[in-house]
Structure formats: C-alpha cells, structure tokens
N, C-alpha and C. Protein backbone atom coordinates (compact mmCIF):
# COMPACT_ATOMS: atom_id res chain seq x y z
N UNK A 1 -16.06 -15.62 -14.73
CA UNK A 1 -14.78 -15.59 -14.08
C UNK A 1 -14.88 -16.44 -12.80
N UNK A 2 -14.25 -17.25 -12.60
CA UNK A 2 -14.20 -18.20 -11.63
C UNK A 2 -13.01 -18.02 -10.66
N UNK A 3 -13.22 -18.52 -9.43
CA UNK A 3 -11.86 -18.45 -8.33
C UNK A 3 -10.48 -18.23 -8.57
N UNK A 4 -10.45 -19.62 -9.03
CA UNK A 4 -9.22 -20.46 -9.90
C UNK A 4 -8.68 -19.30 -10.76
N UNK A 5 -9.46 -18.39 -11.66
CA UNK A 5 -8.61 -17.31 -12.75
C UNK A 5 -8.52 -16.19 -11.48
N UNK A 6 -8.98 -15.79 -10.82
CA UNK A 6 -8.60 -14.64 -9.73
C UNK A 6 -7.57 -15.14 -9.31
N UNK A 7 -7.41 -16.44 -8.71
CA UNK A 7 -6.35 -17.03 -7.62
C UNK A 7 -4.99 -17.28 -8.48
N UNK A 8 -5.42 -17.48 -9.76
CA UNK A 8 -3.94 -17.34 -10.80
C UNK A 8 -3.03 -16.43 -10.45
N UNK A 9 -3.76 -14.90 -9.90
CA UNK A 9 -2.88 -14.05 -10.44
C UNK A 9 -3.04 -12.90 -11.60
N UNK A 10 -4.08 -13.32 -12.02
CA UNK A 10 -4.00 -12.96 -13.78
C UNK A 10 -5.08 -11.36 -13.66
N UNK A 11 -5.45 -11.71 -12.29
CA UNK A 11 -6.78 -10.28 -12.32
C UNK A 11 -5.99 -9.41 -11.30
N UNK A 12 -5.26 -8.55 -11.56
CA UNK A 12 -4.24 -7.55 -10.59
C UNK A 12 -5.69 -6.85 -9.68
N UNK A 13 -6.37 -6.00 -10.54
CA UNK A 13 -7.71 -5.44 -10.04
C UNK A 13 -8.12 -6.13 -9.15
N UNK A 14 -8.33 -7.49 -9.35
CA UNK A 14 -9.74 -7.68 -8.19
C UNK A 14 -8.34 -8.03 -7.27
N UNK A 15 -7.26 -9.00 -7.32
CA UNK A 15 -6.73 -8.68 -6.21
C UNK A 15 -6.37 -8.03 -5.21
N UNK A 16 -6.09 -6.76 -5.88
CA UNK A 16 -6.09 -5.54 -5.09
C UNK A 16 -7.09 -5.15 -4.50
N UNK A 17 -8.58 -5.75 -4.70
CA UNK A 17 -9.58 -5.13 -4.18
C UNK A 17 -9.74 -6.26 -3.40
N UNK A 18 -8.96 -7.36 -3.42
CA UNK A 18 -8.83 -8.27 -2.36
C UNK A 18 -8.53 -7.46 -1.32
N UNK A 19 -7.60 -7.37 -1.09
CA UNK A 19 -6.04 -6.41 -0.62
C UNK A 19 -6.91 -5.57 0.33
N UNK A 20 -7.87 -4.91 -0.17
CA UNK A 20 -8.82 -3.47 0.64
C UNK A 20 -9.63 -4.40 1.32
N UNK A 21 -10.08 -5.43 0.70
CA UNK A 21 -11.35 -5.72 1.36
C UNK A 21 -11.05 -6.66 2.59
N UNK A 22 -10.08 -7.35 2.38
CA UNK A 22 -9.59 -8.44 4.01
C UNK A 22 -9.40 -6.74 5.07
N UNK A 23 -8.59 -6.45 4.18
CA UNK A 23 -8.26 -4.89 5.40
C UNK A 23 -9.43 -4.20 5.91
N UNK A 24 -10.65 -4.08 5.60
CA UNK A 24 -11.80 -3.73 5.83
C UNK A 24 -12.46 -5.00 6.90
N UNK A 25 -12.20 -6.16 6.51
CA UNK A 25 -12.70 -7.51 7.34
C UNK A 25 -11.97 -6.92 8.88
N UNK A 26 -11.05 -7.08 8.80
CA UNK A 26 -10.26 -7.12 10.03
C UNK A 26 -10.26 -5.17 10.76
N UNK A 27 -10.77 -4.29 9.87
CA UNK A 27 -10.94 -3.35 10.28
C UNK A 27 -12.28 -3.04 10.58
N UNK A 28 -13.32 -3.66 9.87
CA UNK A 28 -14.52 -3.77 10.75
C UNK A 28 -14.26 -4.24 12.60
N UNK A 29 -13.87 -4.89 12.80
CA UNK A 29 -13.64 -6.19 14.45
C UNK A 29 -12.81 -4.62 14.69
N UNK A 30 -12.14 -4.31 14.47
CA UNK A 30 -11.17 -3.32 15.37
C UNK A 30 -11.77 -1.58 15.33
N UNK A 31 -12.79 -1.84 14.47
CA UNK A 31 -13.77 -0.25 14.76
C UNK A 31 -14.89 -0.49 15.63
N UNK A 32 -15.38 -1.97 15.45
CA UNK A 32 -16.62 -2.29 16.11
C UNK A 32 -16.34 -2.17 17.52
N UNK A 33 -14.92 -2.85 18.31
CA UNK A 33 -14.38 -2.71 19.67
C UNK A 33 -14.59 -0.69 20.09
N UNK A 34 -13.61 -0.17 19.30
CA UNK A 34 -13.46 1.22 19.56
C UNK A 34 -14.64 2.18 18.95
N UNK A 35 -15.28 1.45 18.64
CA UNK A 35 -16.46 2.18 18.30
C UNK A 35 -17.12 3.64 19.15
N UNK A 36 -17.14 3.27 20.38
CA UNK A 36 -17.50 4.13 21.87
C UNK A 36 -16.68 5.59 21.74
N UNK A 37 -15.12 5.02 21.49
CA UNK A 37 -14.32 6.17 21.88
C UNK A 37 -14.61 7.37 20.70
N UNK A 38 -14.05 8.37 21.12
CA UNK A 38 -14.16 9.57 20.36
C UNK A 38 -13.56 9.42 19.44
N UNK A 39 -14.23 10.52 17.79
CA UNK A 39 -13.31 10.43 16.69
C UNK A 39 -12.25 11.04 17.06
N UNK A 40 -11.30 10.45 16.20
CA UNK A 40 -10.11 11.33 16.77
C UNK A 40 -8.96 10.42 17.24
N UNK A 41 -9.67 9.89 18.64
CA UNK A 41 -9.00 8.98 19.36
C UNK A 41 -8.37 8.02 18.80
N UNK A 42 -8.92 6.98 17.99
CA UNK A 42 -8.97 6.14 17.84
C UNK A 42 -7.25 6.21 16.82
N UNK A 43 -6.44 4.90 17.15
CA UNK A 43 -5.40 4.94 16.12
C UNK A 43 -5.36 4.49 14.58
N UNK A 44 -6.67 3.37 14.52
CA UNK A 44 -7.21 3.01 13.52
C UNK A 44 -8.50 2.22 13.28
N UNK A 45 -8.84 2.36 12.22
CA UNK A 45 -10.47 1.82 12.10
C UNK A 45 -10.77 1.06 11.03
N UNK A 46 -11.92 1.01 10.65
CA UNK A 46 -11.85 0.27 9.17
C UNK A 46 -11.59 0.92 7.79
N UNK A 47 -11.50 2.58 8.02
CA UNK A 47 -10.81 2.70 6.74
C UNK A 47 -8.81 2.42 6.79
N UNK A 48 -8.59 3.07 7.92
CA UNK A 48 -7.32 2.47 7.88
C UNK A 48 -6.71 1.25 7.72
N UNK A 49 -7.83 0.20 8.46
CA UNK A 49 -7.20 -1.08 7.94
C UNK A 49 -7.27 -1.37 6.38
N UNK A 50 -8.46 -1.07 5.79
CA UNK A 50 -8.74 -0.88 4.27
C UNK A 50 -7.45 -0.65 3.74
N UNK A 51 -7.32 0.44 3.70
CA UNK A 51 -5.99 0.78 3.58
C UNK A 51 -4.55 0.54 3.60
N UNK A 52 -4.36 0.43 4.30
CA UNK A 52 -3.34 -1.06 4.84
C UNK A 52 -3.60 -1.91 4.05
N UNK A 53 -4.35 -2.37 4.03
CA UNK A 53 -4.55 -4.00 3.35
C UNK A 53 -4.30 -3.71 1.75
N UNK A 54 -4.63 -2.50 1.38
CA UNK A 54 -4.70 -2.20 -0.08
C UNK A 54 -2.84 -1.45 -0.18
N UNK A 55 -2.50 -1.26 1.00
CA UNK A 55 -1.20 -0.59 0.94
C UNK A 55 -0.24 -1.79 0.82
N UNK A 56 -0.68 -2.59 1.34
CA UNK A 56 0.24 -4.18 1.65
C UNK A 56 0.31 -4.55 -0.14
N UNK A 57 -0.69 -4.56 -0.84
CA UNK A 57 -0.79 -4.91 -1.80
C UNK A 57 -0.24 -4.51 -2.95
N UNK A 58 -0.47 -3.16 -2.80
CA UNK A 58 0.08 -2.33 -4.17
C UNK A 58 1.72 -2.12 -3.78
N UNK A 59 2.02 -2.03 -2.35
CA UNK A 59 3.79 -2.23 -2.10
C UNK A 59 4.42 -3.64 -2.72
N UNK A 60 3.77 -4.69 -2.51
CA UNK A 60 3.60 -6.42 -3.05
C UNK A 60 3.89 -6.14 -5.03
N UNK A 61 3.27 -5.48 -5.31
CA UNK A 61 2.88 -5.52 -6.88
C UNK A 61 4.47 -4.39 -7.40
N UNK A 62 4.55 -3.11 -6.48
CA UNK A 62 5.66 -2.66 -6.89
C UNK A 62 6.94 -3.27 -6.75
N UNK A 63 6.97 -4.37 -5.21
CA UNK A 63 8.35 -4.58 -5.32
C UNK A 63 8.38 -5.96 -6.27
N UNK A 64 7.28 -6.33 -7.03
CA UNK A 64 7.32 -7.57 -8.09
C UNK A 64 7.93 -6.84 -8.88
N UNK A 65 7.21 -5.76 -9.39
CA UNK A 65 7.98 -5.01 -10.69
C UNK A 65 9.34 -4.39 -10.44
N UNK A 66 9.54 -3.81 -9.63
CA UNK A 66 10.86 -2.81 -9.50
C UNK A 66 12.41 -3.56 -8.64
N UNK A 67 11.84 -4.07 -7.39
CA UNK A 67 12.76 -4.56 -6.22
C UNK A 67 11.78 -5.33 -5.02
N UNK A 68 12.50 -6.68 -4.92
CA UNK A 68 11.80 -7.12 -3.48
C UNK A 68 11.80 -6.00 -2.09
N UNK A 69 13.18 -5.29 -2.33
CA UNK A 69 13.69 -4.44 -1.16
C UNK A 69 12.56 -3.36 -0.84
N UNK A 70 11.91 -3.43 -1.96
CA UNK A 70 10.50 -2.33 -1.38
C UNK A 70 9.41 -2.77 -0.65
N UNK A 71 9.48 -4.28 -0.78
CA UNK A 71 8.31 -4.80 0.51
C UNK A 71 9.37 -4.20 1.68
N UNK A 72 9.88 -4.32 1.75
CA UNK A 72 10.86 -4.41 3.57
C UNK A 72 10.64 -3.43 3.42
N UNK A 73 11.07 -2.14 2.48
CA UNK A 73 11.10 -0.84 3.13
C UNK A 73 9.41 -0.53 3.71
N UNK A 74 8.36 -0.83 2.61
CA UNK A 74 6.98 -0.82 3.26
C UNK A 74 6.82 -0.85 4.53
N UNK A 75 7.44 -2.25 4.75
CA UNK A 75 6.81 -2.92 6.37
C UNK A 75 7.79 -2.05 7.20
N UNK A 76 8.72 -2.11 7.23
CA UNK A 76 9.48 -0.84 8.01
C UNK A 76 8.58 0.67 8.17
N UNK A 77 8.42 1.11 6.64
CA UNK A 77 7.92 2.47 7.09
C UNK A 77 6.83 2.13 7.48
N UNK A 78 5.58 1.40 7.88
CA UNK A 78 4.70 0.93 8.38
C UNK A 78 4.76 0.50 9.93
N UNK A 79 6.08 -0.15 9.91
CA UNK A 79 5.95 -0.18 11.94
C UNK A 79 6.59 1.32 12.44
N UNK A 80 7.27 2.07 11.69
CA UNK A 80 7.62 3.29 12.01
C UNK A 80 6.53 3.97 12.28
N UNK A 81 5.78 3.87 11.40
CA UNK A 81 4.11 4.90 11.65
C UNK A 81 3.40 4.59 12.77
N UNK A 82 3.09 3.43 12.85
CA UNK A 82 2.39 2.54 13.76
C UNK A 82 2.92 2.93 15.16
N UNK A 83 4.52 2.94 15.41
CA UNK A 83 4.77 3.03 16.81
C UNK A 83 5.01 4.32 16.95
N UNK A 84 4.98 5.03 16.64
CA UNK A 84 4.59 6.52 16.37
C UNK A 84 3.13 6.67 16.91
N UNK A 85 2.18 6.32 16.83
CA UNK A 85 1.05 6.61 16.93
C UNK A 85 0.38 5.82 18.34
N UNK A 86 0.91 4.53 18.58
CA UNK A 86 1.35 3.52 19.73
C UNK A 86 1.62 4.76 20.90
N UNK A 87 2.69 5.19 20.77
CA UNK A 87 3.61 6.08 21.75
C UNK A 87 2.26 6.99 22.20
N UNK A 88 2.24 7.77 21.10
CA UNK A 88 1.51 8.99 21.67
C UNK A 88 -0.29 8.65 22.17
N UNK A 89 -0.81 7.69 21.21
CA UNK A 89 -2.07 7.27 22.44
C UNK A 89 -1.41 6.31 23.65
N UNK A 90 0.06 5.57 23.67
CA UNK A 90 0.35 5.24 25.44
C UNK A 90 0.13 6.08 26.35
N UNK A 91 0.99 7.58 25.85
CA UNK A 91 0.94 8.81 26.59
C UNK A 91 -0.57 8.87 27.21
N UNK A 92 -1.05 9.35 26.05
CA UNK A 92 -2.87 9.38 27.10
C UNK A 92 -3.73 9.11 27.40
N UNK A 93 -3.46 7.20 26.69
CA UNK A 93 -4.09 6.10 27.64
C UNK A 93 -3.69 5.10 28.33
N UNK A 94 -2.51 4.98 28.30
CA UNK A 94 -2.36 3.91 29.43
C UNK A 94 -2.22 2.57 28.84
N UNK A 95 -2.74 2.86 27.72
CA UNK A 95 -2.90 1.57 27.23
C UNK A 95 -1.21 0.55 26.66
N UNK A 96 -1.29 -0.43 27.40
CA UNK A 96 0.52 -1.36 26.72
C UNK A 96 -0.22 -2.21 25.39
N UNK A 97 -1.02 -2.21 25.06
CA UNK A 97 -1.55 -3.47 24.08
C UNK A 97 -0.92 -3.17 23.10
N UNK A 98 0.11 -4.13 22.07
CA UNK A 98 0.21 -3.81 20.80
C UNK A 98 -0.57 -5.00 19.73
N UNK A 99 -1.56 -5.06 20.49
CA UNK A 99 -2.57 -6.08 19.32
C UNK A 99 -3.11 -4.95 18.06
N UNK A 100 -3.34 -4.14 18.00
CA UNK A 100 -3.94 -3.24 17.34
C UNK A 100 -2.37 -3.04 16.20
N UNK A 101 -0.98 -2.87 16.48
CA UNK A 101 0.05 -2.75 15.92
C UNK A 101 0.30 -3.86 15.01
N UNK A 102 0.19 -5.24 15.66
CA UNK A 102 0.20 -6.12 15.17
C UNK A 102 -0.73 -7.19 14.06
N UNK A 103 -1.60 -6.30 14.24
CA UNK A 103 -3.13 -6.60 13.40
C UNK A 103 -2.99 -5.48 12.39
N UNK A 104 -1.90 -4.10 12.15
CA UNK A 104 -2.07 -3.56 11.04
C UNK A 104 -0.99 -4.00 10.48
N UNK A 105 -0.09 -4.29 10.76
CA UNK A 105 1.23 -5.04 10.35
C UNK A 105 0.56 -6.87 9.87
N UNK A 106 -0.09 -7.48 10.24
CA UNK A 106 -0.84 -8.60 9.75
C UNK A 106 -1.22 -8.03 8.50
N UNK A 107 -2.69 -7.14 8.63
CA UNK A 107 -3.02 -6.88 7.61
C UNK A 107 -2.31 -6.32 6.29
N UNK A 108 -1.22 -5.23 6.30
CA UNK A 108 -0.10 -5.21 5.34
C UNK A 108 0.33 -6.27 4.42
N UNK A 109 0.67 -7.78 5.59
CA UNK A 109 1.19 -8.62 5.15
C UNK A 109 -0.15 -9.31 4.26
N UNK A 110 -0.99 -9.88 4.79
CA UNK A 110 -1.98 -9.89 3.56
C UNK A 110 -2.63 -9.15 2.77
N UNK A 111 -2.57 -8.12 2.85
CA UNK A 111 -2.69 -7.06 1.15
C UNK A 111 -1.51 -7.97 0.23
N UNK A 112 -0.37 -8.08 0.78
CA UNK A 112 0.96 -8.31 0.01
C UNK A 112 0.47 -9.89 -0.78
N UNK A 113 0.20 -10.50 0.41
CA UNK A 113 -0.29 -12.16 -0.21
C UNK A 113 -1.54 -11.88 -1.15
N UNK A 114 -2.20 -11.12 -1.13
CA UNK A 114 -3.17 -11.35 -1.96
C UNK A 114 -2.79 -10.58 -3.21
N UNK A 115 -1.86 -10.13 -3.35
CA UNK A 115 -1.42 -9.43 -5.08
C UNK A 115 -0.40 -10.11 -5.42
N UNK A 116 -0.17 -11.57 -4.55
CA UNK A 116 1.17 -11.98 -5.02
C UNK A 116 1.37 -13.40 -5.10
N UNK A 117 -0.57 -13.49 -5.54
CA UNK A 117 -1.10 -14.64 -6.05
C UNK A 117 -1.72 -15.46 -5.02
N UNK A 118 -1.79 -15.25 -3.81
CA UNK A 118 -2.58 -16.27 -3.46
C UNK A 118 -3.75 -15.48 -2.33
N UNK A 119 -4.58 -14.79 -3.47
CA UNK A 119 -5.48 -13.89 -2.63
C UNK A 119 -6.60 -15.24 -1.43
N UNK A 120 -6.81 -16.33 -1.82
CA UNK A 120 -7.60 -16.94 -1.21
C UNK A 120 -7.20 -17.43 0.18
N UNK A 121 -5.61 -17.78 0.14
CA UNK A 121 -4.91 -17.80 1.55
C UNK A 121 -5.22 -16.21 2.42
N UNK A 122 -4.87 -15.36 1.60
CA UNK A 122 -4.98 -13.95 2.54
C UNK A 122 -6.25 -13.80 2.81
N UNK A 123 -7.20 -14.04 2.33
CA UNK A 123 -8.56 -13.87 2.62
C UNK A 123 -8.75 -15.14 3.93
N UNK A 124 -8.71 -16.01 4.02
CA UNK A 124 -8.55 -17.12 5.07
C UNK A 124 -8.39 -16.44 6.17
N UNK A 125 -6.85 -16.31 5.86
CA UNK A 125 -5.72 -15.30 7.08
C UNK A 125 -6.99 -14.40 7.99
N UNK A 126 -7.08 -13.32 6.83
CA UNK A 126 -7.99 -12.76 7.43
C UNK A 126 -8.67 -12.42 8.22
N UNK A 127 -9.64 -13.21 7.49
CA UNK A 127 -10.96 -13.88 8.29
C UNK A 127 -10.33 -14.76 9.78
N UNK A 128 -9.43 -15.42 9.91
CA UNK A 128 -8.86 -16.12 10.91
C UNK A 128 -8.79 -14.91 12.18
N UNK A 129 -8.24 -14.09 11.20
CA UNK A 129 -7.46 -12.85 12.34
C UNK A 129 -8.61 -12.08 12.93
N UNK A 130 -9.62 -11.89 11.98
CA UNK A 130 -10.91 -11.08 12.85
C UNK A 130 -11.37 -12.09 13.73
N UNK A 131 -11.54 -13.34 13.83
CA UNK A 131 -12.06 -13.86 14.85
C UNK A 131 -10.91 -14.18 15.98
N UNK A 132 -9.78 -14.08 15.67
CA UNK A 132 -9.11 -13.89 16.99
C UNK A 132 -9.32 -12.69 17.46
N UNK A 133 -9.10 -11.81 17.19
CA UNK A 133 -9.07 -10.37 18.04
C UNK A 133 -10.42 -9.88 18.49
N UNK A 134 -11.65 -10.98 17.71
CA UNK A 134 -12.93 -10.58 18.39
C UNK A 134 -13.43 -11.33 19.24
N UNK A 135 -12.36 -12.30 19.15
CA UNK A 135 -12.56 -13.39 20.91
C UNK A 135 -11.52 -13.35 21.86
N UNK A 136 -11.24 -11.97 22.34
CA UNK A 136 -10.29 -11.61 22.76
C UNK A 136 -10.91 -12.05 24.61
N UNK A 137 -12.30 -11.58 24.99
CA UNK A 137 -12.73 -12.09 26.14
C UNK A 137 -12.85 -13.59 26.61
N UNK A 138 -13.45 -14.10 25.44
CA UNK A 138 -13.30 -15.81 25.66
C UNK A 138 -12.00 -16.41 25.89
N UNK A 139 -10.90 -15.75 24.58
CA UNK A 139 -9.72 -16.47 25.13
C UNK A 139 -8.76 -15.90 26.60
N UNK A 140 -9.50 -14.92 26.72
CA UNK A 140 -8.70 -14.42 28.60
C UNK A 140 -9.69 -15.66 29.29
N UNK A 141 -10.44 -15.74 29.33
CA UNK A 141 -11.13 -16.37 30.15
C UNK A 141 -10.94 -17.80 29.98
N UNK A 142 -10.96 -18.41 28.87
CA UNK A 142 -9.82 -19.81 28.94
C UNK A 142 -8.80 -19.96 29.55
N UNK A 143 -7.69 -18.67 29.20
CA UNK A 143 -6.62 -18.91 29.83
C UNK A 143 -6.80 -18.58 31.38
N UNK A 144 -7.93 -18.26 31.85
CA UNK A 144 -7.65 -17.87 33.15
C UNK A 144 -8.18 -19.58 33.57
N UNK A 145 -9.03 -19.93 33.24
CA UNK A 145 -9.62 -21.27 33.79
C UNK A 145 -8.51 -22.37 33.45
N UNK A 146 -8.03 -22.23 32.58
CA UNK A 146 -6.97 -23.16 32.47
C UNK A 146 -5.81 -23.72 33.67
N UNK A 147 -5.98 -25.29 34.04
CA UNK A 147 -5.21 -25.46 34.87
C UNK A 147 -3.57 -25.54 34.30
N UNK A 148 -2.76 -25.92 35.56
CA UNK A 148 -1.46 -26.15 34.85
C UNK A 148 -1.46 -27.50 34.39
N UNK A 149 -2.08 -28.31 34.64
CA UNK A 149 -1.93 -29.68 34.00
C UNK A 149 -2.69 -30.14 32.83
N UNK A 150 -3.57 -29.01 32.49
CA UNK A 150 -3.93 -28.80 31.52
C UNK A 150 -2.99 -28.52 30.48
N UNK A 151 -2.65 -27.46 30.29
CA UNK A 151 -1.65 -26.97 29.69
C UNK A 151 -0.26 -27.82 29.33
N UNK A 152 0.23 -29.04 30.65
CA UNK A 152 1.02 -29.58 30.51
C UNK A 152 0.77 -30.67 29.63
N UNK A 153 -0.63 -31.19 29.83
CA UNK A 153 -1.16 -32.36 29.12
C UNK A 153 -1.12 -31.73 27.49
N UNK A 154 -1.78 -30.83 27.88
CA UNK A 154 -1.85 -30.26 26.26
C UNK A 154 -0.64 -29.89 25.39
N UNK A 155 0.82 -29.69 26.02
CA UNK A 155 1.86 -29.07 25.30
C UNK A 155 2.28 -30.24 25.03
N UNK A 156 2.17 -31.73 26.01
CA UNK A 156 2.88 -33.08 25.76
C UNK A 156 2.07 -33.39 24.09
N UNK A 157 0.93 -33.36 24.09
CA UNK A 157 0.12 -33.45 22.89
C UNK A 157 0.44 -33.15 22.05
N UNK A 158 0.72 -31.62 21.67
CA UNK A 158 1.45 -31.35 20.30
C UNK A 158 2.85 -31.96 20.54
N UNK A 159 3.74 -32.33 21.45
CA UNK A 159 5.15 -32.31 20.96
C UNK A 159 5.04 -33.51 20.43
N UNK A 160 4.39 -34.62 20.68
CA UNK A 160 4.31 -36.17 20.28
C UNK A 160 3.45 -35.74 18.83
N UNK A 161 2.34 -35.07 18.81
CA UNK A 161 1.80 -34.80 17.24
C UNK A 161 2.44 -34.20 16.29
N UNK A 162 3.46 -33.10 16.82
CA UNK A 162 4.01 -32.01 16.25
C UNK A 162 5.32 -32.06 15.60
N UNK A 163 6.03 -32.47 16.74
CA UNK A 163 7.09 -32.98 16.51
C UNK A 163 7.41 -34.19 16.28
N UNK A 164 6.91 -35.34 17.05
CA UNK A 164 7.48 -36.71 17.15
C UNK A 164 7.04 -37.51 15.92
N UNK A 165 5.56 -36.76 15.06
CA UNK A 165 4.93 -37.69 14.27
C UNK A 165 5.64 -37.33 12.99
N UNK A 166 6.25 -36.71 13.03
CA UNK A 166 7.10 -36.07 11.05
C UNK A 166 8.10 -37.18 11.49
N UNK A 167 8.74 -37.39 12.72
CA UNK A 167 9.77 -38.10 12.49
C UNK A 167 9.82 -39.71 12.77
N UNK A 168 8.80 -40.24 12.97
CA UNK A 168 8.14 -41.40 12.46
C UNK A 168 7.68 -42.03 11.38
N UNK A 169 8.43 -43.28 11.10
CA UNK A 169 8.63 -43.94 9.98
C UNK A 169 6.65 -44.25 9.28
N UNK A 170 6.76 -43.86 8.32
CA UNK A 170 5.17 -44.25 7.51
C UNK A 170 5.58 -45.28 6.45
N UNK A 171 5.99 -46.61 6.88
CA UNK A 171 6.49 -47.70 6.34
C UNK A 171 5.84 -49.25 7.00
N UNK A 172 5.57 -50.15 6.28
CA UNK A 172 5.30 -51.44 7.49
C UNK A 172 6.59 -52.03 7.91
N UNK A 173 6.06 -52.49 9.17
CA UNK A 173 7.13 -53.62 10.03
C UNK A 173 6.41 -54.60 9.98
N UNK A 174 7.65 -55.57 10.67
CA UNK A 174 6.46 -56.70 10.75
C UNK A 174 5.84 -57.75 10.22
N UNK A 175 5.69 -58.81 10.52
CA UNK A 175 5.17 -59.97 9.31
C UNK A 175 3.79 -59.11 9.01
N UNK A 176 4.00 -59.25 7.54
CA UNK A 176 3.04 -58.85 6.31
C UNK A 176 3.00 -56.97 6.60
N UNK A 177 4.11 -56.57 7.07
CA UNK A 177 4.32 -54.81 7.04
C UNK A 177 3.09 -54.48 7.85
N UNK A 178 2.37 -55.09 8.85
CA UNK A 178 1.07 -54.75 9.46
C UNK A 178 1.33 -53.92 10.07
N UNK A 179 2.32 -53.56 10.88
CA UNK A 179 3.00 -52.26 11.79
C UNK A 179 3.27 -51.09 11.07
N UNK A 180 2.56 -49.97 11.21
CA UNK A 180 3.08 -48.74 10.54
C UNK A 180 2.73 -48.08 11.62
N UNK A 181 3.94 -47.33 12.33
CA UNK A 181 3.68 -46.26 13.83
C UNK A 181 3.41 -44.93 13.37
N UNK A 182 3.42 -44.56 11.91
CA UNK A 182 2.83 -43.51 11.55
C UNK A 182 1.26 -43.58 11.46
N UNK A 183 0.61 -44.86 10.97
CA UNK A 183 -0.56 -44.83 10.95
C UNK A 183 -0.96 -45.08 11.97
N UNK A 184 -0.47 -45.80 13.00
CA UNK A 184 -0.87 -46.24 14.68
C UNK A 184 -0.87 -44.57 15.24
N UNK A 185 0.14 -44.22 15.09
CA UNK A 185 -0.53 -42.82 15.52
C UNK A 185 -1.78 -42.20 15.41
C-alpha cells in the first residue's frame, strides 16, 4: 500500500487514524508545555487533542454521507465546549491566551481534511502547527527584537511579492520578447 492509495481516499481506516494521530502530534507540544501543572488542571492534552483530531474526522466522513451542515454544527459544538472550559480555567488562572482554543479548533479542522481526502496536507498542517506553538519563546523574542523598519521593509516585501507579482505580465516585451517583468522579478 503506497501513499498515493491512502491519499486517494480509498482507505477511510487509516485516514481516520490519520485524523487521531496529527491530533496526538499537536497534542503531544501542548501536554509537553503543561506537563508541570496538575492533573485535572489542564484543559487539554494529548489525548484530547487525539481526539479532536479523530472527532474532526469522523464529523468530515458523516457530513460526506448525511449533510455538509454537520461539519458546521461540529465546529460550533466544539468552540461551544472549548469556551466553556476557556472561561472557567480564566476564572482561576488568569490566563487570556486562546492559543490552546485555537489549536483544538485547528486540529478538528484537520481530522476533517484528512478523511476528506487529503490526509497528507493535514498531516503537513499539523506538523506546521506543532512547531509553531512550540516556538512560542523564539517567536516573542523576534518580535520583541524586531525593529520598526524592519517590519516596514519586510511588509513592503511581500506587498511587491504578494501582491504586485500575480499582477504582472509573464509575457516578453521588447525586441526579441527579452523583457519579461515577471521573470525580472
């Protein structure tokens, strides 16, 4: 069995065990942080993200079969839970972060991508997402060193890459078409 027949679509099973296992990726990084605190405490860990990720999935597979309207209701009853649980550890920690909300609501969403054929993007995702939230110190500390002209230099950068280069002609000008400002870019 090769990638390519998983990534079809055609293996519901292992997708779904896609589905658990990115949710486990990204719930490892978010048990390993809260690791310290007491059981109990914690709003979620790596079985919950597991979970999630396998919940994202099998909601993905029902609303293929039955109604799209059951992904939405998912992700709904999912930020309902979530800020439910948000609220009451704010109460007795203090804590405003909703990275932890937003990383089980991520993960949902790739359980869903990975039963709905493109488990290798959600696995990417993933993996992307545990290393953001586990370079959560490095990137404060960029942004703190970061000047403003940094930032300015850098936002001019994407708008000329980002924006300006889709709307630049990828054609020649020019004796013998030698001018192309898409490729001069």
């Amino acid at each position: 069995m090769d990638i390519s027949a998983i990534a079809s679509g055609n293996f519901l099973i292992w997708n779904l065990l896609i589905s658990l296992i990115l949710g486990a990726i990204i719930g490892i990084q978010r048990g390993w942080v809260q690791r310290h605190d007491a059981a109990g405490s914690r709003v979620a860990g790596i079985r919950t993200f597991s979970l999630v990720g396998l919940l994202g999935g099998l909601n993905a597979v029902l609303a293929d079969k039955y109604s799209p309207f059951l992904l939405g209701f998912g992700i709904l009853a999912l930020v309902v839970i979530v800020s439910v649980a948000f609220v009451v550890r704010q109460r007795t920690h203090q804590d405003l972060s909703i990275t932890g909300i937003i990383s089980l609501l991520v993960t949902f969403i790739l359980g869903a991508i990975a039963t709905s054929g493109e488990p290798v993007v959600a696995a990417s995702a993933a993996v992307i997402t545990a290393i953001v939230l586990d370079n959560k110190q490095e990137l404060h500390n960029a942004l703190n060193t970061l000047q403003e002209y940094e930032l300015d230099a850098g936002l001019k950068l994407l708008l000329i890459s980002v924006v300006m280069l889709p709307l630049l002609p990828n054609k020649g000008f020019g004796p013998w078409q030698a001018i192309n400002p898409y490729e001069i870019w």
